[in-house]
Protein backbone atom coordinates (compact mmCIF):
# COMPACT_ATOMS: atom_id res chain seq x y z
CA UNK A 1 -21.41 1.46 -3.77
CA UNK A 2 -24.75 1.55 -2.23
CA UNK A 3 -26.52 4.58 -0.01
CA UNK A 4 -29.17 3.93 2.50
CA UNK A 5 -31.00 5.92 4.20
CA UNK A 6 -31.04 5.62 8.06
CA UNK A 7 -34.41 5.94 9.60
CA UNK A 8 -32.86 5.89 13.55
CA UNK A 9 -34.58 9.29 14.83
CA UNK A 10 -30.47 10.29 16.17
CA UNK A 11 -28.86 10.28 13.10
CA UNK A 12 -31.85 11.18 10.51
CA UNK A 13 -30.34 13.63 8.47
CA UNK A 14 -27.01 11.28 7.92
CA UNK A 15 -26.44 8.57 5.33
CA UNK A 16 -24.76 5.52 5.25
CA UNK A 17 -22.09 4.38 2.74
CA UNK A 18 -21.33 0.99 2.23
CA UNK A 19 -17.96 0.40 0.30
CA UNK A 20 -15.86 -2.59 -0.41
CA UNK A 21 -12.88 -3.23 -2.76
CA UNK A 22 -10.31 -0.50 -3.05
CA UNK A 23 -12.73 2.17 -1.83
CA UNK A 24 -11.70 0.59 1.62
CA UNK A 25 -8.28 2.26 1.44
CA UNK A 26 -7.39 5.35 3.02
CA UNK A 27 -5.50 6.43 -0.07
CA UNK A 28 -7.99 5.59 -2.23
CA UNK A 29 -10.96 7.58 -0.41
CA UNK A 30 -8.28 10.45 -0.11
CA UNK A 31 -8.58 10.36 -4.14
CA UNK A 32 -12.27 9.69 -4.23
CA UNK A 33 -13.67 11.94 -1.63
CA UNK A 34 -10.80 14.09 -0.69
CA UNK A 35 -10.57 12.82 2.90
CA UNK A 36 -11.09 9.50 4.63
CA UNK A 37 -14.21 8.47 6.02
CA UNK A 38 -15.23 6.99 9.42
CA UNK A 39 -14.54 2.92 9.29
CA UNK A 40 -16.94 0.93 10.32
CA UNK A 41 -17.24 -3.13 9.83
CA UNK A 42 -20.14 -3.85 7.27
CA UNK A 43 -22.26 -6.37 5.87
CA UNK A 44 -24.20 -6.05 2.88
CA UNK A 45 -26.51 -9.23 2.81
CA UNK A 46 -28.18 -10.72 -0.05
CA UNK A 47 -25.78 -9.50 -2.76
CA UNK A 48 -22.12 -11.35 -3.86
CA UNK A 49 -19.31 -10.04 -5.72
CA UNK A 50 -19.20 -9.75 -9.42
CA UNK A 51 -18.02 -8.15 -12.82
CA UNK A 52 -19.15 -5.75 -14.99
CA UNK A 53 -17.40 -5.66 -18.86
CA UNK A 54 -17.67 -2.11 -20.36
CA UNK A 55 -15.94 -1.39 -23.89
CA UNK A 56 -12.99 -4.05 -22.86
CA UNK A 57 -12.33 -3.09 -19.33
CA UNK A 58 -13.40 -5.48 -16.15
CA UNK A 59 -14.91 -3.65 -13.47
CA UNK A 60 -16.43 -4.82 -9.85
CA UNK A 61 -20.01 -4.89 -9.20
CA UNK A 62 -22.13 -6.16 -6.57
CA UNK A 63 -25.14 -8.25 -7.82
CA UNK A 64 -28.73 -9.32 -5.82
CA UNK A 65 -28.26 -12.86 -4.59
CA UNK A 66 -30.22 -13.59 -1.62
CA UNK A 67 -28.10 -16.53 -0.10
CA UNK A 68 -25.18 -14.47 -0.17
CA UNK A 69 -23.02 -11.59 1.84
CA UNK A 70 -20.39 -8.70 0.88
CA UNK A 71 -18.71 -7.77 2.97
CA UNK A 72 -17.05 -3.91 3.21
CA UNK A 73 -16.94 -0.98 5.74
């Protein structure tokens, strides 16, 4: 999950989410954030896909590669 800040002078005090993986489904932000958020089409450039190991369990991460895109809502 990543948070930027949007410096467009319409929408200054508003953030920007970008999400990919399960965190893309409705049911899933239901659990998360108790509603589901506005879909929009996103690209997150110069990071890839990954995995994280902690104590046994596999989880998704996004990593810094700068030939690469992710890409999520």
């Amino acid at each position: 999950m990543v948070l930027a800040r949007n410096n467009n002078s319409d929408m200054e005090d508003k953030e920007k989410l970008f999400i990919y993986g399960t965190l893309v489904e409705p049911e899933v932000q239901k659990e998360v954030w108790g509603k589901v958020i506005k879909r929009e089409g996103g690209i997150l450039k110069g990071y890839e896909k990954s995995e994280i190991e902690i104590e046994g369990e596999v989880y998704p991460s996004i990593i810094p590669n700068k030939t690469s895109q992710v890409m999520g809502l």
